[in-house]
N, C-alpha and C. Protein backbone atom coordinates (compact mmCIF):
# COMPACT_ATOMS: atom_id res chain seq x y z
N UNK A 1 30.27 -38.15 10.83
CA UNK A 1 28.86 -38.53 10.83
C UNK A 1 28.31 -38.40 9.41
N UNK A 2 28.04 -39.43 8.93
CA UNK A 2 27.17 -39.52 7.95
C UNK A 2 25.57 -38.28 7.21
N UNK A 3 25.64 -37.68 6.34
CA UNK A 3 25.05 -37.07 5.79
C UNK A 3 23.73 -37.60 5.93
N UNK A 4 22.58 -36.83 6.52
CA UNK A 4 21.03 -37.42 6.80
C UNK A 4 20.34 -36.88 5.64
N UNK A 5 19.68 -37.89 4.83
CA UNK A 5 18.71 -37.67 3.83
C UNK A 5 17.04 -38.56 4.59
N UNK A 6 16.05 -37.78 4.03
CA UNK A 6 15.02 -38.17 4.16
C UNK A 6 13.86 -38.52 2.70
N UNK A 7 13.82 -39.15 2.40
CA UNK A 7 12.82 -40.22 1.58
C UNK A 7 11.65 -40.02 1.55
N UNK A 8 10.87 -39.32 0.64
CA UNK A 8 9.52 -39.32 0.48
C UNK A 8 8.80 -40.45 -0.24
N UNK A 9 8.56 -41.23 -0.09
CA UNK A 9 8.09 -41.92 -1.48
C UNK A 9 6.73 -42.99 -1.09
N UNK A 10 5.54 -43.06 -1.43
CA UNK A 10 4.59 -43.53 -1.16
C UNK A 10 4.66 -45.37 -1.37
N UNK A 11 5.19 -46.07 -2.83
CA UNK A 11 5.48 -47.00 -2.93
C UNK A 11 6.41 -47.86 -1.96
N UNK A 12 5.64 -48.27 -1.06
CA UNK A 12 6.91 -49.23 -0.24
C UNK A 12 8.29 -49.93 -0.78
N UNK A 13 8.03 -50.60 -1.66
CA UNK A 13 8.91 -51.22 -2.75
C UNK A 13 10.17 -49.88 -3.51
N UNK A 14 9.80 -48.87 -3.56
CA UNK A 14 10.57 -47.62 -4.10
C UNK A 14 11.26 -47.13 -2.91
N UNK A 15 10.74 -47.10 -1.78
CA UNK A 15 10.75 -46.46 -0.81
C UNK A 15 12.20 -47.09 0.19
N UNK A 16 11.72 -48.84 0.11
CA UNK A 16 12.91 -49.49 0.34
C UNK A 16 14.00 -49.87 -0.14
N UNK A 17 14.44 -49.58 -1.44
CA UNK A 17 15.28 -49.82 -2.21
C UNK A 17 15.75 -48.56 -2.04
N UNK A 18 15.29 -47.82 -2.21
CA UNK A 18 16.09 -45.97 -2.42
C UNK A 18 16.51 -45.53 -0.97
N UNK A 19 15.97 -45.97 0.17
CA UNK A 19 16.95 -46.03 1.43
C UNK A 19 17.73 -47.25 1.90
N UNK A 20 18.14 -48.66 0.94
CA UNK A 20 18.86 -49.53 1.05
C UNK A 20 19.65 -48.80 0.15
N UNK A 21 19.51 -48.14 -1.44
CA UNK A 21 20.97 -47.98 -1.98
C UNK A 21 21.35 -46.82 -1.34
N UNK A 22 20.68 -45.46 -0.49
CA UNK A 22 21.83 -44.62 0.08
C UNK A 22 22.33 -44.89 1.15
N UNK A 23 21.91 -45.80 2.04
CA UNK A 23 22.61 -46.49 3.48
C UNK A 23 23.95 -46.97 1.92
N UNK A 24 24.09 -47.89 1.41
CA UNK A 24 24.82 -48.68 0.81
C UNK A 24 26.02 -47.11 0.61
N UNK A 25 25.25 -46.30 0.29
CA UNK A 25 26.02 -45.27 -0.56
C UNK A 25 26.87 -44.61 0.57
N UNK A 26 26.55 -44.75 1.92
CA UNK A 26 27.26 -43.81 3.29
C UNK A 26 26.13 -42.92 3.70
N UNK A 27 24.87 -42.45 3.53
CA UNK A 27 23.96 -41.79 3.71
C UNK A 27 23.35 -42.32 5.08
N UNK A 28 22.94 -41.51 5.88
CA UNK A 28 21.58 -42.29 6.85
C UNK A 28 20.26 -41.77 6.53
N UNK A 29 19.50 -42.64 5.74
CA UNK A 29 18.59 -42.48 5.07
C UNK A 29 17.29 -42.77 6.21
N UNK A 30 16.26 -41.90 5.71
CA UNK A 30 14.92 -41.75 6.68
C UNK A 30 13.88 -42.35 5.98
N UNK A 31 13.06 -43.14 5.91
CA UNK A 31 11.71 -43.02 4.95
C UNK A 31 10.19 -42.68 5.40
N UNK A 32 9.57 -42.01 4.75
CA UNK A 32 8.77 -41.20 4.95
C UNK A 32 7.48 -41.92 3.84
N UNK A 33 5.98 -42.06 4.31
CA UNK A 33 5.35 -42.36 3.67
C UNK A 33 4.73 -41.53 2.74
N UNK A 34 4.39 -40.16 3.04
CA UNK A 34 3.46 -39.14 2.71
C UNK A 34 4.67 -37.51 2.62
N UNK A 35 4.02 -36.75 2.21
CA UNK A 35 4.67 -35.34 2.12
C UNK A 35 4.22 -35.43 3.96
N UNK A 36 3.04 -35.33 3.86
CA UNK A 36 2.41 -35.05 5.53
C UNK A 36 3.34 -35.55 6.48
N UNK A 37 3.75 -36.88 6.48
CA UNK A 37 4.45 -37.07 7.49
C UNK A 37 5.78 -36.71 7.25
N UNK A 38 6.47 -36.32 6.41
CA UNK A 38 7.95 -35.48 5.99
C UNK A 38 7.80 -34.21 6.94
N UNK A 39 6.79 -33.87 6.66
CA UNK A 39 6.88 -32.09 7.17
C UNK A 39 6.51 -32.28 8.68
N UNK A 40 5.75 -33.31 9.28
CA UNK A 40 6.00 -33.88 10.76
C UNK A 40 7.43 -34.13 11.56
N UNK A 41 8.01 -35.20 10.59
CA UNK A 41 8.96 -35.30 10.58
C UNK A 41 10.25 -34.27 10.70
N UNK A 42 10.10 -33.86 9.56
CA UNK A 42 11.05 -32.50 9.48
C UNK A 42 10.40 -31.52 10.69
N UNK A 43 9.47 -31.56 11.36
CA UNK A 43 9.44 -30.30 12.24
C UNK A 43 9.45 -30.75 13.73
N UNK A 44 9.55 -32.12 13.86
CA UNK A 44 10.46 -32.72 15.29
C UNK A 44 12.03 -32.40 15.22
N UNK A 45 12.21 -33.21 13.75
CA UNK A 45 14.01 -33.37 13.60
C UNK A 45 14.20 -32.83 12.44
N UNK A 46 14.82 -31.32 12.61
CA UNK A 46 15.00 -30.81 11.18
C UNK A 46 16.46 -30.81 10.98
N UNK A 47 17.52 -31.88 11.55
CA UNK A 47 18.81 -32.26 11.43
C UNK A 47 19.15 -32.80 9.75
N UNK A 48 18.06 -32.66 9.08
CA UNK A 48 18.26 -33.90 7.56
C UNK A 48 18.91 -32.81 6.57
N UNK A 49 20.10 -33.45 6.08
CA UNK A 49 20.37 -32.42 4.94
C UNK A 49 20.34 -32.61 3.73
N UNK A 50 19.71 -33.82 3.37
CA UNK A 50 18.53 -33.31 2.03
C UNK A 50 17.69 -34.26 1.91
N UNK A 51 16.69 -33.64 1.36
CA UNK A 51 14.81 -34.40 0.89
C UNK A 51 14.85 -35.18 -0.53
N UNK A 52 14.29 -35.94 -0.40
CA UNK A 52 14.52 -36.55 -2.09
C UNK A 52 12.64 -37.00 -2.13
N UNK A 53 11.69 -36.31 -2.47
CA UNK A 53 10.60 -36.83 -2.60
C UNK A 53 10.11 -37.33 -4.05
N UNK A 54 9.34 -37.94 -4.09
CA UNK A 54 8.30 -38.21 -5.40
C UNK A 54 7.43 -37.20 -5.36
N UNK A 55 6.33 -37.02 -6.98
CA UNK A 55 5.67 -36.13 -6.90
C UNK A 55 4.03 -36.39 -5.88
N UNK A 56 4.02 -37.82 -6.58
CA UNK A 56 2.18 -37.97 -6.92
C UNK A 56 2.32 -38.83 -5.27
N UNK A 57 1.83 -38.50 -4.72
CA UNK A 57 1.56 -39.17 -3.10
C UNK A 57 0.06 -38.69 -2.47
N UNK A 58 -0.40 -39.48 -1.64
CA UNK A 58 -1.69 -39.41 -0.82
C UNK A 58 -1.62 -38.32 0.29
N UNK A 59 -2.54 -37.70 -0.04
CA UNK A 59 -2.44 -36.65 1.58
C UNK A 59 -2.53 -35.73 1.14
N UNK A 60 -2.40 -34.55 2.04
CA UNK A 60 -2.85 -33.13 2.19
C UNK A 60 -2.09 -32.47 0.61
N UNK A 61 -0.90 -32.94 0.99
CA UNK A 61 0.01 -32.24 -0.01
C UNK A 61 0.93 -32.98 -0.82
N UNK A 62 1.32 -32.76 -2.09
CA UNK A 62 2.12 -33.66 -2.98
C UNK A 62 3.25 -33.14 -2.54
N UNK A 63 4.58 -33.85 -3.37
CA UNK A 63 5.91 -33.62 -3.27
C UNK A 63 6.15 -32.30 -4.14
N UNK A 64 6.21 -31.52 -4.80
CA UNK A 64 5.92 -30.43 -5.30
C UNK A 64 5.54 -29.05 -4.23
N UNK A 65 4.26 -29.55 -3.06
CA UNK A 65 3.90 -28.52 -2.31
C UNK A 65 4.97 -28.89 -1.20
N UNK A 66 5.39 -30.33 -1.11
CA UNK A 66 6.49 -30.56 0.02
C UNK A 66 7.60 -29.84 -0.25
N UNK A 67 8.16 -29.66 -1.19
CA UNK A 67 9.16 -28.73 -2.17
C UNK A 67 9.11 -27.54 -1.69
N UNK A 68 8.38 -26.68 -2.01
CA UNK A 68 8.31 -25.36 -2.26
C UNK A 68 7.33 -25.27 -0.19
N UNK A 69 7.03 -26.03 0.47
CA UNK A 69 7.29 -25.67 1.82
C UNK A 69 8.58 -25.38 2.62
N UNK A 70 9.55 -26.58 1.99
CA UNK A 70 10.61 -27.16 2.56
C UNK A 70 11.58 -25.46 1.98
N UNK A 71 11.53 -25.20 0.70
CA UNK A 71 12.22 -23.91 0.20
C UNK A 71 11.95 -22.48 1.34
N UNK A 72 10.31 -22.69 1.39
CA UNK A 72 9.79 -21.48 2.63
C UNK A 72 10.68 -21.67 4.26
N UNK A 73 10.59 -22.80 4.36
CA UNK A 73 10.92 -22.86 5.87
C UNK A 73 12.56 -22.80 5.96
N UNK A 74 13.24 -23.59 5.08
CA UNK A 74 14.35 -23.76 5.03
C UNK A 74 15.25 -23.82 3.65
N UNK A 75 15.61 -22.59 3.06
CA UNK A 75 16.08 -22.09 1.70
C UNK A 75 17.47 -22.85 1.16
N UNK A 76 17.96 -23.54 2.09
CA UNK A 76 18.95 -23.88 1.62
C UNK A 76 19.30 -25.39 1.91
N UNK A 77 18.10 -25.81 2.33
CA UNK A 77 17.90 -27.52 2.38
C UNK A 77 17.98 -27.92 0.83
N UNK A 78 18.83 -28.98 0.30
CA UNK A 78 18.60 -29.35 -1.17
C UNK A 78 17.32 -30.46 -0.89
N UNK A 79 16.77 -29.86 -2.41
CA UNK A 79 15.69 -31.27 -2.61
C UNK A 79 16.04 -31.93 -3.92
N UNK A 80 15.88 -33.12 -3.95
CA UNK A 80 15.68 -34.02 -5.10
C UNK A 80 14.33 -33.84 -5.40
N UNK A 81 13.31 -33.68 -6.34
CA UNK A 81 12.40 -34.33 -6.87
C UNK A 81 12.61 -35.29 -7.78
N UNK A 82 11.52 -36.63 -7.88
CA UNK A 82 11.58 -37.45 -8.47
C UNK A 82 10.29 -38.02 -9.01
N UNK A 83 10.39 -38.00 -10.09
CA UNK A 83 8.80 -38.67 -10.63
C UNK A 83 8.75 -39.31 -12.22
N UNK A 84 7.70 -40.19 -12.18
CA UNK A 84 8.20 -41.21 -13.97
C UNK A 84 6.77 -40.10 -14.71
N UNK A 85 6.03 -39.35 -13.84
CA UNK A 85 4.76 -38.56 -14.47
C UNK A 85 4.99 -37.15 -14.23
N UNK A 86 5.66 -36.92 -14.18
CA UNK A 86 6.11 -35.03 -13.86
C UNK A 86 6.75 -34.51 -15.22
N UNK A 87 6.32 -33.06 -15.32
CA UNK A 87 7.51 -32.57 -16.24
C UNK A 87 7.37 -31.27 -15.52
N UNK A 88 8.79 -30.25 -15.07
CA UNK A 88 8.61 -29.56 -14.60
C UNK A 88 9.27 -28.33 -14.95
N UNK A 89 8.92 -26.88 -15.28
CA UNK A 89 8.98 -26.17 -16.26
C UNK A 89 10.54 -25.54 -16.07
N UNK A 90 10.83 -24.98 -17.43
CA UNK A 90 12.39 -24.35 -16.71
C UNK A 90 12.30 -23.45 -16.10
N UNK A 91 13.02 -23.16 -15.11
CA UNK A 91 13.86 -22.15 -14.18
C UNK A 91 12.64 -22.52 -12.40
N UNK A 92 11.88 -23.45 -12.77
CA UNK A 92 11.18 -23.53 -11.64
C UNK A 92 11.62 -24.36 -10.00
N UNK A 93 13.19 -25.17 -10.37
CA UNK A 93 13.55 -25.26 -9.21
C UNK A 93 14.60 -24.39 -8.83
N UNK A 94 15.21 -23.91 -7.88
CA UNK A 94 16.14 -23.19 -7.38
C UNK A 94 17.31 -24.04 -7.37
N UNK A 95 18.95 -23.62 -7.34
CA UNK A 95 19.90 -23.51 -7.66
C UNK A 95 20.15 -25.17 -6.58
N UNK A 96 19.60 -25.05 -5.44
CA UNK A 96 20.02 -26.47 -4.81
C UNK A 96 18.75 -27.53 -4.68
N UNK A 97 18.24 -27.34 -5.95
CA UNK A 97 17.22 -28.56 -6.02
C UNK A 97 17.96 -29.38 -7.53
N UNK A 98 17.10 -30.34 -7.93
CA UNK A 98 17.63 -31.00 -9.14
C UNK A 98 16.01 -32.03 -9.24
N UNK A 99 15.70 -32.59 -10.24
CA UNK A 99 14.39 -33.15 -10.59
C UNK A 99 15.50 -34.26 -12.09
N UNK A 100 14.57 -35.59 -10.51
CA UNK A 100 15.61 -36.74 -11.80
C UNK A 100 13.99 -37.52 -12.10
N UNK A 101 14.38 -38.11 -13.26
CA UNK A 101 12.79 -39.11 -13.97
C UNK A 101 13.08 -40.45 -13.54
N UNK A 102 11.93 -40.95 -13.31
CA UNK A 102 11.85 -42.07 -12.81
C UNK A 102 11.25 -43.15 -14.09
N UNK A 103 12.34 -44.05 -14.38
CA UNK A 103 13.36 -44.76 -13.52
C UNK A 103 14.52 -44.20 -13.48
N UNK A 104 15.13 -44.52 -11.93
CA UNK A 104 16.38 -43.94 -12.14
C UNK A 104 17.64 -45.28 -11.74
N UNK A 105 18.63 -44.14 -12.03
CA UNK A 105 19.84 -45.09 -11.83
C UNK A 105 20.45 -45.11 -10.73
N UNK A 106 21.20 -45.93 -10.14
CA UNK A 106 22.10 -45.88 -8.60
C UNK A 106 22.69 -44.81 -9.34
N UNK A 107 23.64 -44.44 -9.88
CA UNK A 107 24.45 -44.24 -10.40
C UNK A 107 23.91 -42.42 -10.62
N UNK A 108 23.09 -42.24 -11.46
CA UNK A 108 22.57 -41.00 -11.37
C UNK A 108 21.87 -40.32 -10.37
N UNK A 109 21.04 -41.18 -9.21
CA UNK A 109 21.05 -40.55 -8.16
C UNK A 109 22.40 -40.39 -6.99
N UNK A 110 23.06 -40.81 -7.08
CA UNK A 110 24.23 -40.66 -6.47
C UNK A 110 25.47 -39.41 -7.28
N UNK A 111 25.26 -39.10 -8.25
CA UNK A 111 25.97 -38.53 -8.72
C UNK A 111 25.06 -36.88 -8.43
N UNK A 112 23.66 -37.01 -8.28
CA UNK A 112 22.84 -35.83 -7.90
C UNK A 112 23.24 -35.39 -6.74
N UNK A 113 23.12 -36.47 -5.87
CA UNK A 113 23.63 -36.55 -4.43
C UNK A 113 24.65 -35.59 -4.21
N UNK A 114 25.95 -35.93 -4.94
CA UNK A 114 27.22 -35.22 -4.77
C UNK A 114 27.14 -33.78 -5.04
N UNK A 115 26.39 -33.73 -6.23
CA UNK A 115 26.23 -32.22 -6.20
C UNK A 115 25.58 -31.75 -5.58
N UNK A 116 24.51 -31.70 -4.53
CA UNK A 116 23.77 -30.99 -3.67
C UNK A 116 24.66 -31.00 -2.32
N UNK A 117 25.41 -32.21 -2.03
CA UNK A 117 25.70 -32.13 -0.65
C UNK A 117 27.39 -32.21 -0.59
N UNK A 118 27.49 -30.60 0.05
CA UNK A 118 29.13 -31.06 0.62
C UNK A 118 30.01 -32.05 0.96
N UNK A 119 30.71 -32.85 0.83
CA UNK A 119 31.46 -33.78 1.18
C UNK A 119 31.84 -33.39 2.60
N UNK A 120 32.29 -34.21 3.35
CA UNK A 120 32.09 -34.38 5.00
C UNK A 120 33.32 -34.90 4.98
């Protein structure tokens, strides 16, 4: 069974491309409009083994507070952050997060990929 990632990303256009290249990649990718509905999401079906959000999104909470919820509830879920307007300070993500800049590459998010998630 394929490795479940879930997709934060507010831009539809970002949103569909980044769960067309990890389906492409072997992933079963989720997409998610808001942090708000991630943490909905994640608290029906918390089967996903890793988050890849953006920072700057609409709603209660950014990808940043989605972050550091997702760390509270579940410490050893990896997250991607991703953002082209973020800079984020050293030592501030934990050992199974990673923060890539946007734009990114197939190539470098997939290679993030590998390092957060066990091979199956």
């Amino acid at each position: 069974m394929p490795n479940r990632v879930l997709i934060v990303e507010d831009d539809d256009v970002l949103r569909w491309l980044m769960t067309e290249a990890l389906m492409h990649l072997g992933y079963e990718a989720t997409g998610c409009i808001s942090a708000d509905a991630a943490l909905l999401k994640l608290n029906v079906n918390d089967s996903f083994d890793l988050v890849i959000t953006d920072v700057v999104m609409p709603g209660q909470c950014d990808g940043i507070g989605l972050a550091k919820t997702l760390w509270s509830m579940r410490p050893e879920l990896p997250v991607i952050i991703v953002s082209g307007n973020t800079v984020l300070p050293p030592g501030f993500l934990p050992a199974n997060a990673r923060f890539i800049a946007k734009p990114c590459t197939l190539e470098a998010l997939s290679r993030t990929i590998v390092e957060l998630l066990p091979v199956n």
